[in-house]
PDB file of N, CA and C in Angstrom:
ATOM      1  N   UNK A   1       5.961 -30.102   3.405  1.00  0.00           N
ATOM      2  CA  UNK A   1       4.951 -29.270   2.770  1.00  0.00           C
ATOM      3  C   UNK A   1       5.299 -27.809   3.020  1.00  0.00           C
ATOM      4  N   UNK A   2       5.431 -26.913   1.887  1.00  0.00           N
ATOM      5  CA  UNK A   2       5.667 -25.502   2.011  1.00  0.00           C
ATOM      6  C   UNK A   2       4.170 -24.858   2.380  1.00  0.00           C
ATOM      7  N   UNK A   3       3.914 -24.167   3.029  1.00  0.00           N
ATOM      8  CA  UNK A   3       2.814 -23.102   3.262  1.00  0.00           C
ATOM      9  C   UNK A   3       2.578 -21.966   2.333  1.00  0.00           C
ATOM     10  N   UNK A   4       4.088 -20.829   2.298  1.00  0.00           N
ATOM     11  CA  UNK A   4       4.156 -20.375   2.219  1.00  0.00           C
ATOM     12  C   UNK A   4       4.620 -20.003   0.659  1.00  0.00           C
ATOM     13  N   UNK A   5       4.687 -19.782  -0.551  1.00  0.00           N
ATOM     14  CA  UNK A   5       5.173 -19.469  -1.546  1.00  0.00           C
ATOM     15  C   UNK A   5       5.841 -17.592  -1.867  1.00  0.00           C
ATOM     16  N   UNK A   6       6.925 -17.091  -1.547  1.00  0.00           N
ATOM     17  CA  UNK A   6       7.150 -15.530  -1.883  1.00  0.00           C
ATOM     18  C   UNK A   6       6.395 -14.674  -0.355  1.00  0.00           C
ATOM     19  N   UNK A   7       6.937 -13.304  -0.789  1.00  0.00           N
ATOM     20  CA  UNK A   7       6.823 -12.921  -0.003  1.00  0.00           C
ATOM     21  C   UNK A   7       4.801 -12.467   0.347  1.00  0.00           C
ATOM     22  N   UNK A   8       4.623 -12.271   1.702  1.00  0.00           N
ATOM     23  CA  UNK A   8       3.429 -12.390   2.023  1.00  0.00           C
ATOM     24  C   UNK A   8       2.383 -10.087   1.641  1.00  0.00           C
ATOM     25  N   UNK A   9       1.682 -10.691   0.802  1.00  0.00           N
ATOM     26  CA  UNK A   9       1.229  -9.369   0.463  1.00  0.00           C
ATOM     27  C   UNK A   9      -0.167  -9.058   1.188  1.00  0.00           C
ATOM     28  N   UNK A  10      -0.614  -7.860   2.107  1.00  0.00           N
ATOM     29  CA  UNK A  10      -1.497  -7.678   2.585  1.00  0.00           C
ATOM     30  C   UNK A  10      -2.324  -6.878   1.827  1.00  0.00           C
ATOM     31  N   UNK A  11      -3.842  -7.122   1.746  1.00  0.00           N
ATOM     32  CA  UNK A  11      -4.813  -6.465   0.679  1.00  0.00           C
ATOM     33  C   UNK A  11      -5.077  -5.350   1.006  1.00  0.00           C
ATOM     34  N   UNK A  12      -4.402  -4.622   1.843  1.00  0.00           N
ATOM     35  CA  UNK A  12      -4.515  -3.190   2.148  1.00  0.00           C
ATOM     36  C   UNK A  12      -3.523  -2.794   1.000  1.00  0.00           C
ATOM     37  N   UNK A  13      -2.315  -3.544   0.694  1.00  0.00           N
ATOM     38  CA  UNK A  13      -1.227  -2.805   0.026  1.00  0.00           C
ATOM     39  C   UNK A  13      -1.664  -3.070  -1.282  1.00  0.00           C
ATOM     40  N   UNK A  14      -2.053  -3.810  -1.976  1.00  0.00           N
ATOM     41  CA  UNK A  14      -3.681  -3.988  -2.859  1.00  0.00           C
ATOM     42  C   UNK A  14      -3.951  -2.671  -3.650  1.00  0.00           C
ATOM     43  N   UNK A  15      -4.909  -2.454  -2.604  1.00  0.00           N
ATOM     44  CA  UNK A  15      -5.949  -1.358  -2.596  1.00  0.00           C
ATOM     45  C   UNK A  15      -4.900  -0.097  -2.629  1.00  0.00           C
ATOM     46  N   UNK A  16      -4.017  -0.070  -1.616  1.00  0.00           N
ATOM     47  CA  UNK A  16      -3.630   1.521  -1.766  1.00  0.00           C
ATOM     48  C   UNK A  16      -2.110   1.467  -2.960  1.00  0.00           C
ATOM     49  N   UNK A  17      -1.714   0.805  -3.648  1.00  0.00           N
ATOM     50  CA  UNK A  17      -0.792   0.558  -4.359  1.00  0.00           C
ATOM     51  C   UNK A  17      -1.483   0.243  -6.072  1.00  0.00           C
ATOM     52  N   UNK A  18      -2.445  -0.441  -5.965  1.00  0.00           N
ATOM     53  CA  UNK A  18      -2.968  -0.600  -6.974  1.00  0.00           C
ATOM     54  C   UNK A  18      -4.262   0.446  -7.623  1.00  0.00           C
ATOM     55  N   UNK A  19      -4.890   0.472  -7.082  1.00  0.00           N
ATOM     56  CA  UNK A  19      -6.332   1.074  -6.555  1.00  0.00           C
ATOM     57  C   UNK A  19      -5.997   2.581  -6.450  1.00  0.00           C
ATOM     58  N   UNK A  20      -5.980   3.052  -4.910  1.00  0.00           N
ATOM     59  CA  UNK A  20      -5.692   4.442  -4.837  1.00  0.00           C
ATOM     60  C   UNK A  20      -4.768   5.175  -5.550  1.00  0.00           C
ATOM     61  N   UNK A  21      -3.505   4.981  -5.413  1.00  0.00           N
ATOM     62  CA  UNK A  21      -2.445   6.220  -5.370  1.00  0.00           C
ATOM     63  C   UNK A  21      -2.438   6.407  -7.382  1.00  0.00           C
ATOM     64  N   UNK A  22      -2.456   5.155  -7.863  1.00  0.00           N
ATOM     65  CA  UNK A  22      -3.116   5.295  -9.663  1.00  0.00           C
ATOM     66  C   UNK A  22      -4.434   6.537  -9.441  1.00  0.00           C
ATOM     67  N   UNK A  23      -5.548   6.162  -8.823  1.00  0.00           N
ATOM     68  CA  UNK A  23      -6.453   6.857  -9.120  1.00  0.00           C
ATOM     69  C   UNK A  23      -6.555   8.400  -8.684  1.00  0.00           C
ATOM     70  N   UNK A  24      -5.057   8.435  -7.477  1.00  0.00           N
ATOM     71  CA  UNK A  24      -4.821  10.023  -6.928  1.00  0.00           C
ATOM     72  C   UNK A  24      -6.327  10.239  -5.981  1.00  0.00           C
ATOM     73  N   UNK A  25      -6.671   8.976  -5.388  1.00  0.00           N
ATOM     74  CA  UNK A  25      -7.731   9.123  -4.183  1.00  0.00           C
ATOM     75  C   UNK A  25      -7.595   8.926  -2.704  1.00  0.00           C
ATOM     76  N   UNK A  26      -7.637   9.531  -1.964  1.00  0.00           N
ATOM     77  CA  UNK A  26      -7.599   9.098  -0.799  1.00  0.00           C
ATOM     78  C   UNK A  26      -8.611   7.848  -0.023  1.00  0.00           C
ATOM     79  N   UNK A  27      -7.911   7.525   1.424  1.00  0.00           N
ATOM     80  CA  UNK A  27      -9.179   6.704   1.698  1.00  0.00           C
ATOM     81  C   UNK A  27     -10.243   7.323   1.920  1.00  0.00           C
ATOM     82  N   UNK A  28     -10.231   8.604   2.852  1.00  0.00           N
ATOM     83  CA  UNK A  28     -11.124   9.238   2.851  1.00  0.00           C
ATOM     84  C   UNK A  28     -12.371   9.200   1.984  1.00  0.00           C
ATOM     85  N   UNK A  29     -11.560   9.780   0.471  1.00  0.00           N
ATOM     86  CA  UNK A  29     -12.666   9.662  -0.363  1.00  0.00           C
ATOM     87  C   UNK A  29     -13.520   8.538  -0.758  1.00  0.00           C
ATOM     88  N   UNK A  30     -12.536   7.402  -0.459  1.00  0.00           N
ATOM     89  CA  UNK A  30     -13.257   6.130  -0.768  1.00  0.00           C
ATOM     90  C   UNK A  30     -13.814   5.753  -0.167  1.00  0.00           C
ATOM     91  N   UNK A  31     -13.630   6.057   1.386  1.00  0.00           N
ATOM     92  CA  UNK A  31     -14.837   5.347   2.061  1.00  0.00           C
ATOM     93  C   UNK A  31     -16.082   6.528   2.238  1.00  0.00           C
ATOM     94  N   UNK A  32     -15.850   7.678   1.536  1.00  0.00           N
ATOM     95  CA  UNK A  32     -17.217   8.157   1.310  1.00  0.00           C
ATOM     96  C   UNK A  32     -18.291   7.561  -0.139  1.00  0.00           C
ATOM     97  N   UNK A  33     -17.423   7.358  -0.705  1.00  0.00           N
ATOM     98  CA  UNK A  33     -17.857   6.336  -1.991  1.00  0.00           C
ATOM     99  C   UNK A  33     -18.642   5.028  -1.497  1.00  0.00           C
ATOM    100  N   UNK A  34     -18.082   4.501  -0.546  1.00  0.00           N
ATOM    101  CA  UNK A  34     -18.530   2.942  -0.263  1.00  0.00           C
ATOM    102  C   UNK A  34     -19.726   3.459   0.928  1.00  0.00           C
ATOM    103  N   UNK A  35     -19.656   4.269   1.122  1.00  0.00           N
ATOM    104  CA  UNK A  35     -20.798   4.778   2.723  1.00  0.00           C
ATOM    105  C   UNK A  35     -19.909   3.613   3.673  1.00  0.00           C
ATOM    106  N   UNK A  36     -18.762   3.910   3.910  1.00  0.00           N
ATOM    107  CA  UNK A  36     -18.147   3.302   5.060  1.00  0.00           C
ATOM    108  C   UNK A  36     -17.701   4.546   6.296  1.00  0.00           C
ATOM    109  N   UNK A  37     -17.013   4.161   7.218  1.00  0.00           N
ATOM    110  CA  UNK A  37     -16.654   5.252   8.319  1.00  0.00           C
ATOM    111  C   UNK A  37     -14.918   5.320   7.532  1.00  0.00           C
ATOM    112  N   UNK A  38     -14.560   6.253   7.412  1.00  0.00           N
ATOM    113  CA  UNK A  38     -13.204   6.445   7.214  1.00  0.00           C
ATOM    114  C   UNK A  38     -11.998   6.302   7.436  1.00  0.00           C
ATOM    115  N   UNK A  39     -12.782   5.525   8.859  1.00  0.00           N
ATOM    116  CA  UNK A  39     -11.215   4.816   9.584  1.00  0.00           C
ATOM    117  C   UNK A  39     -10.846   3.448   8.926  1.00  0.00           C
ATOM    118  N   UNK A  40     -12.260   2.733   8.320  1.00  0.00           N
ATOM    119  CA  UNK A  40     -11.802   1.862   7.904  1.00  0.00           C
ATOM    120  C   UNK A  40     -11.290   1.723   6.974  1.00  0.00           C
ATOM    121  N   UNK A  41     -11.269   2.403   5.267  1.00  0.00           N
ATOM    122  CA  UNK A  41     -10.600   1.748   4.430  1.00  0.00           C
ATOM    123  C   UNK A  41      -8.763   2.263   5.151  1.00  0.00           C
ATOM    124  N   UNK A  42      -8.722   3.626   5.926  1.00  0.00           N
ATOM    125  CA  UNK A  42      -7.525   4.433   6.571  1.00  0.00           C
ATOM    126  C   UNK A  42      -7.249   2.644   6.912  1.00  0.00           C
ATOM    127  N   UNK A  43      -7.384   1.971   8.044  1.00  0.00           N
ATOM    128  CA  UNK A  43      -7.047   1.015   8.472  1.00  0.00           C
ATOM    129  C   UNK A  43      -6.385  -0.168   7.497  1.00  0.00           C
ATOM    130  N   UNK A  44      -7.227  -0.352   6.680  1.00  0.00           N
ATOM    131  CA  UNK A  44      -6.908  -1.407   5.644  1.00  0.00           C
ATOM    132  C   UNK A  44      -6.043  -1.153   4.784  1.00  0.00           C
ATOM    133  N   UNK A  45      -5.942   0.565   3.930  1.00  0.00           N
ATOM    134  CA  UNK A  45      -4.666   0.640   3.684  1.00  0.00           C
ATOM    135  C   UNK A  45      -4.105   0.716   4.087  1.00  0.00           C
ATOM    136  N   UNK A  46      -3.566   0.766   5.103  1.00  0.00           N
ATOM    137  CA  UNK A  46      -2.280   0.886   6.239  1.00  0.00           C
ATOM    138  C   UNK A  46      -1.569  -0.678   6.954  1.00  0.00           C
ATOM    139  N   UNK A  47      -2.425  -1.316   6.302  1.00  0.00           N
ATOM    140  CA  UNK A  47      -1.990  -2.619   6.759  1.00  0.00           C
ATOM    141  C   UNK A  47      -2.870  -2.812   8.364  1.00  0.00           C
ATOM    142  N   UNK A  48      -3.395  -2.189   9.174  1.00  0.00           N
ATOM    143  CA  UNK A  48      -3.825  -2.547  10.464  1.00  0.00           C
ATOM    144  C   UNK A  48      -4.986  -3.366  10.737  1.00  0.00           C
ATOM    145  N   UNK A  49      -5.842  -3.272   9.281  1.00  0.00           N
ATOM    146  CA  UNK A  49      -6.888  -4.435   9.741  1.00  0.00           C
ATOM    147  C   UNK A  49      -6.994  -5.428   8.574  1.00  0.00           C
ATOM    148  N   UNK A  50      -7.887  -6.183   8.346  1.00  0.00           N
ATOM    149  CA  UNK A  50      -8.056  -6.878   6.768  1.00  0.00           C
ATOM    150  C   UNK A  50      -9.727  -6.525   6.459  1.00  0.00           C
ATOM    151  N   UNK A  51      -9.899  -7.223   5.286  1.00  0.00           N
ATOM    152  CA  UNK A  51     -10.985  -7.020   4.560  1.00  0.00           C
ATOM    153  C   UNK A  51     -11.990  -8.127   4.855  1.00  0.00           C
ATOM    154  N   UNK A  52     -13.180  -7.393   5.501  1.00  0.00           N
ATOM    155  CA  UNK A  52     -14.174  -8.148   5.264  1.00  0.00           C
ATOM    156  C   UNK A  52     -15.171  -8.505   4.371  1.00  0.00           C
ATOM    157  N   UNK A  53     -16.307  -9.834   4.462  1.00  0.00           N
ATOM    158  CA  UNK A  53     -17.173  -9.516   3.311  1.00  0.00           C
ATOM    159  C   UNK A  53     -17.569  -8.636   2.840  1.00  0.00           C
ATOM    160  N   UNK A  54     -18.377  -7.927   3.535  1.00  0.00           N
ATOM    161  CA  UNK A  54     -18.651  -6.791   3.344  1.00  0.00           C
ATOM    162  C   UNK A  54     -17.879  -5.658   2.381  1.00  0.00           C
ATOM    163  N   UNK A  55     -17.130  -5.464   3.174  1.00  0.00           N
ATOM    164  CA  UNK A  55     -15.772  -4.472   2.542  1.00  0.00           C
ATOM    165  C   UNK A  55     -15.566  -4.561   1.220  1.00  0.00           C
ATOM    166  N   UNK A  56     -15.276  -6.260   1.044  1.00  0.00           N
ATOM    167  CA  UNK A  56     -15.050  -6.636  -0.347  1.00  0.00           C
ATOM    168  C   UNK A  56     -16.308  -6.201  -0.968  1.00  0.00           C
ATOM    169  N   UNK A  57     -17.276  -6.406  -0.687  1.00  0.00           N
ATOM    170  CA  UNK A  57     -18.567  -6.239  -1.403  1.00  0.00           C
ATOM    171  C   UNK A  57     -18.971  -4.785  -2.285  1.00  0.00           C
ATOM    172  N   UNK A  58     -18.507  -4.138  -1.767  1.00  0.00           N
ATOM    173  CA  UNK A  58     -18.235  -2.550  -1.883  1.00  0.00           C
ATOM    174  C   UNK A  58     -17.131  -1.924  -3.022  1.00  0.00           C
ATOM    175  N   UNK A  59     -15.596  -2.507  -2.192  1.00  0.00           N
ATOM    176  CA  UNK A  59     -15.075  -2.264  -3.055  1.00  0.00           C
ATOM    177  C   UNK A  59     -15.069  -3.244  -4.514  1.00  0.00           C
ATOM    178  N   UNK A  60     -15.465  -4.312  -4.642  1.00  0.00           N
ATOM    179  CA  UNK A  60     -15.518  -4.968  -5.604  1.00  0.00           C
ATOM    180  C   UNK A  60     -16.993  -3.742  -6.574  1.00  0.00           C
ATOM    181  N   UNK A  61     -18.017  -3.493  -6.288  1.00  0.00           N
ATOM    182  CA  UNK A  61     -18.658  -2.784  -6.989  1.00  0.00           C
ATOM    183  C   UNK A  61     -18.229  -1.226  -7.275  1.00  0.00           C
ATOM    184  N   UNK A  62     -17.311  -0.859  -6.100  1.00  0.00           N
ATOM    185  CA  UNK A  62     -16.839   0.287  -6.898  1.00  0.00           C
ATOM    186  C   UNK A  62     -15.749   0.546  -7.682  1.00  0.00           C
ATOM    187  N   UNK A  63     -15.131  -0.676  -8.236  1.00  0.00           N
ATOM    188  CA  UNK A  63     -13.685  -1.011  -8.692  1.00  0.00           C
ATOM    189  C   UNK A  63     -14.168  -2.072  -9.780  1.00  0.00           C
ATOM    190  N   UNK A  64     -15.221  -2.523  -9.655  1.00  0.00           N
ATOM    191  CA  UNK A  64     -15.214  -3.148 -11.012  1.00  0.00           C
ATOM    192  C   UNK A  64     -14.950  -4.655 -10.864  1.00  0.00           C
ATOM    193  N   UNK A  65     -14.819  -5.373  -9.490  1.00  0.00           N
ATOM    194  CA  UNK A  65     -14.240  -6.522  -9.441  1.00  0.00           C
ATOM    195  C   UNK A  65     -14.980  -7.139  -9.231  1.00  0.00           C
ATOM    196  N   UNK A  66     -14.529  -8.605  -8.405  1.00  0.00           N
ATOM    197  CA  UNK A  66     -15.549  -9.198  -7.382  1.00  0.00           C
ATOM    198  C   UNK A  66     -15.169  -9.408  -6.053  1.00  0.00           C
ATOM    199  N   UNK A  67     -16.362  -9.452  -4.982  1.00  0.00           N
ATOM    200  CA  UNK A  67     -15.946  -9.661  -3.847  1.00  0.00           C
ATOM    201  C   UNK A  67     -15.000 -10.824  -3.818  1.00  0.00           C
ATOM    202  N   UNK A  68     -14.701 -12.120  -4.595  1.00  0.00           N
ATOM    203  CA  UNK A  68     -14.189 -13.173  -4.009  1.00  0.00           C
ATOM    204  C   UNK A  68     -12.580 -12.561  -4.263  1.00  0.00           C
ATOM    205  N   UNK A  69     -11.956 -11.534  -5.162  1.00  0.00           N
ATOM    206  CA  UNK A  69     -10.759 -11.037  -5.512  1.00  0.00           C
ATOM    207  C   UNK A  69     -10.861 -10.379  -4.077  1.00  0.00           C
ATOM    208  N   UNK A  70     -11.306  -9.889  -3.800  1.00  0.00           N
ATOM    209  CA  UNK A  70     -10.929  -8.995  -2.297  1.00  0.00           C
ATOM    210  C   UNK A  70     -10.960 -10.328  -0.981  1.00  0.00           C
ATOM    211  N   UNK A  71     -11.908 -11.420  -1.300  1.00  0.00           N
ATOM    212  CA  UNK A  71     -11.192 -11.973  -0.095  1.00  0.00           C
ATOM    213  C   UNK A  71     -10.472 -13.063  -0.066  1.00  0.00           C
ATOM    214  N   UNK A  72     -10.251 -13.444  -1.632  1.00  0.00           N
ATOM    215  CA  UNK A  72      -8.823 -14.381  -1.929  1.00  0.00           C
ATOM    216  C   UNK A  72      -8.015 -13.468  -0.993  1.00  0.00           C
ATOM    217  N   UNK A  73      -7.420 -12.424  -1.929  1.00  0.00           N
ATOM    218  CA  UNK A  73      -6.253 -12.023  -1.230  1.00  0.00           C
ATOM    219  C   UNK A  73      -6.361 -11.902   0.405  1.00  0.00           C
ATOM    220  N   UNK A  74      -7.467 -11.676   1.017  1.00  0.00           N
ATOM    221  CA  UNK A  74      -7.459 -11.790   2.586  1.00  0.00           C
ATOM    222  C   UNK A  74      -7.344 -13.061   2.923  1.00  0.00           C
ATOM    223  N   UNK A  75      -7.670 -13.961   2.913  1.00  0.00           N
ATOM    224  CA  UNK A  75      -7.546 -15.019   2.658  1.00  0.00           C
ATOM    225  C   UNK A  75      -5.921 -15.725   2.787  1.00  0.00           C
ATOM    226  N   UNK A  76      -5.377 -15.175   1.826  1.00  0.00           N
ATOM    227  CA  UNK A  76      -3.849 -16.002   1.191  1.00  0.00           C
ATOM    228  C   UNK A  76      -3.172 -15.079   2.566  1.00  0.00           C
ATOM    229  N   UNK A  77      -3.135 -13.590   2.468  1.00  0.00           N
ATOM    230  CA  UNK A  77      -2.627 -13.284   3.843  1.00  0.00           C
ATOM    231  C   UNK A  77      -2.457 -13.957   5.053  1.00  0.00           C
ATOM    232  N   UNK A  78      -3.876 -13.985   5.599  1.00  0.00           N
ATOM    233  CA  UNK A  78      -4.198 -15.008   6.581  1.00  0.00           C
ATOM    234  C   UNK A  78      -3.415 -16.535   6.534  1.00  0.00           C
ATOM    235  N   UNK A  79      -3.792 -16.642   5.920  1.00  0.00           N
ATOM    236  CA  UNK A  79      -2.735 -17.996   5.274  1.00  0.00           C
ATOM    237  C   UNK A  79      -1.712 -18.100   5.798  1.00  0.00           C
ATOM    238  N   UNK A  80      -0.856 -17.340   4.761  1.00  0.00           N
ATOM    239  CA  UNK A  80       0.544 -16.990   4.949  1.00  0.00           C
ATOM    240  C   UNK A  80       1.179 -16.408   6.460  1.00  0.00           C
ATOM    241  N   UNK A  81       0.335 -15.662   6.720  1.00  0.00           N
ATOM    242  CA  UNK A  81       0.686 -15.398   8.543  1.00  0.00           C
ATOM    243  C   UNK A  81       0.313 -16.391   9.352  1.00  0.00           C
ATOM    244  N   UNK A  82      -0.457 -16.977   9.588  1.00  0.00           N
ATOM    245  CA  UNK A  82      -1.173 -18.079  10.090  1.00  0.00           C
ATOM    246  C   UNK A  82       0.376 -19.188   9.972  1.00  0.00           C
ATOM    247  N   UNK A  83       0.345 -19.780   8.860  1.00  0.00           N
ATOM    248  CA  UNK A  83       1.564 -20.809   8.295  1.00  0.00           C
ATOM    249  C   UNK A  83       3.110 -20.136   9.624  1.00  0.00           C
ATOM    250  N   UNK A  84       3.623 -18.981   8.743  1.00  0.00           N
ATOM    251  CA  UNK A  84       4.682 -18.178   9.454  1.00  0.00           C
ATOM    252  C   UNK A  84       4.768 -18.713  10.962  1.00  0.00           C
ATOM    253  N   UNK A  85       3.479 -18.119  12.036  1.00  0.00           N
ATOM    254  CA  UNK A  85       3.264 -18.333  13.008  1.00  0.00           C
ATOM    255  C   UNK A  85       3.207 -19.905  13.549  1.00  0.00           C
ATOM    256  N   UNK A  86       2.766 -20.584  12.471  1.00  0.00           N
ATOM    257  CA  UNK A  86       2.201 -22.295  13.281  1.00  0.00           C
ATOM    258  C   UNK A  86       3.672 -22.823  12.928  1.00  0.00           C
ATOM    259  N   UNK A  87       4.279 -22.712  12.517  1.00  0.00           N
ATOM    260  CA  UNK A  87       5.684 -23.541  11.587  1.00  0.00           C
ATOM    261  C   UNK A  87       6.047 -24.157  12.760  1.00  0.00           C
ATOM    262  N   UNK A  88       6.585 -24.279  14.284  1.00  0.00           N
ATOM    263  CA  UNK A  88       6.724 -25.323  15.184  1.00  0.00           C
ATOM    264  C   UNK A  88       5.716 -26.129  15.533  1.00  0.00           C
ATOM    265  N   UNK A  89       4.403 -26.094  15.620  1.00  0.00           N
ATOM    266  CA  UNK A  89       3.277 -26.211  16.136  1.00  0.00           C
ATOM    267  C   UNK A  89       2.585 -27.469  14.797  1.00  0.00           C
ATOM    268  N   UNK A  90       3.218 -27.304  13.634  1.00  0.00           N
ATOM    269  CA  UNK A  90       2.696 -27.942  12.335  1.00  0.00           C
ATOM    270  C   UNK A  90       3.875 -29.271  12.065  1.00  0.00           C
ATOM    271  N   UNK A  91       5.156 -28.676  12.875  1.00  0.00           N
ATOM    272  CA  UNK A  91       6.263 -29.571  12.597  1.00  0.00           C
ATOM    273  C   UNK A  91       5.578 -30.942  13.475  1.00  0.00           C
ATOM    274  N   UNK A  92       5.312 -30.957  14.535  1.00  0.00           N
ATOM    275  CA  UNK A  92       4.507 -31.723  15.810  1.00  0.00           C
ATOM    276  C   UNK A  92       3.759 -32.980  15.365  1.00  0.00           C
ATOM    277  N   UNK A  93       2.905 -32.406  14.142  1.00  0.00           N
ATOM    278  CA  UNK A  93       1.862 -33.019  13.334  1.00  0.00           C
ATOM    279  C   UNK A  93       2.181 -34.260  12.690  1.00  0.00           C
ATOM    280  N   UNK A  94       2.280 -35.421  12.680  1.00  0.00           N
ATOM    281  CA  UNK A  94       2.232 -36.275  11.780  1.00  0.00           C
ATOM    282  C   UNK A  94       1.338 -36.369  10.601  1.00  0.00           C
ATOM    283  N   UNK A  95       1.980 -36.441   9.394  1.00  0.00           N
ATOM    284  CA  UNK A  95       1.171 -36.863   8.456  1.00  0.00           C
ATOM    285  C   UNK A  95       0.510 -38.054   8.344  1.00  0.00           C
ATOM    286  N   UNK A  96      -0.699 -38.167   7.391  1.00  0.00           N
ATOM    287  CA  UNK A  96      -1.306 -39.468   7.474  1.00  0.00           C
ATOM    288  C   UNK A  96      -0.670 -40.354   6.313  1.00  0.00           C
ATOM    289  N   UNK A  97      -0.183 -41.953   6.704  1.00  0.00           N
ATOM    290  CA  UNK A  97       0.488 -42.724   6.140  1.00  0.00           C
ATOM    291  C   UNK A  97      -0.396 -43.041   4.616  1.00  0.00           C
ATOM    292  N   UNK A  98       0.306 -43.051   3.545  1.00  0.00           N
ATOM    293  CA  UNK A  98      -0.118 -43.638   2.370  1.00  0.00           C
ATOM    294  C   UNK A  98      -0.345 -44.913   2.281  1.00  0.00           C
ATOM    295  N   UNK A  99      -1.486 -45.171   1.941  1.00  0.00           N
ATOM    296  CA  UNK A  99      -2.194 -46.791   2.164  1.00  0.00           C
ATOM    297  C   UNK A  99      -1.109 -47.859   0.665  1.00  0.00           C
TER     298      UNK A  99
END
């Protein structure tokens, strides 16, 4: 079983690749938009933290989306790092036999 499909994309790079640098906004500005503290969207584009409900909740209304697009992609991240990391730990595992 593959985990993993391509390379692994974090929803910070999302947001500041898709989102910001098109719109010529900083995080700054955006997290005055969302009434967040400024370190956080700073954090999330930068790759250092991920997106919470919340977060998504916000930026999905100020972008036009939905929260579940902001936490798929957190989500598949998690995933994908999670997978990366367990790959000896998953080898261990027996599958369950087909009846």
């Amino acid at each position: 079983m593959t985990m993993t499909s391509g390379p692994v994309v974090h929803p910070g790079e999302i947001l500041r690749e898709e989102y910001l640098i098109p719109l010529n906004m900083s995080a700054g500005a955006l997290a005055r938009k969302l009434n967040v503290p400024r370190t956080r969207i700073e954090r999330i584009s930068t790759e250092k933290i991920g997106i919470t409900a919340d977060t998504a909740y916000r930026l999905a209304k100020f972008f036009r989306t939905t929260p579940q697009f902001w936490m798929n992609l957190q989500v598949a991240y998690d995933l994908a790092v999670s997978a990366d990391e367990m790959t000896t730990t998953l080898s261990k595992i027996d599958e369950i036999e087909s009846a």
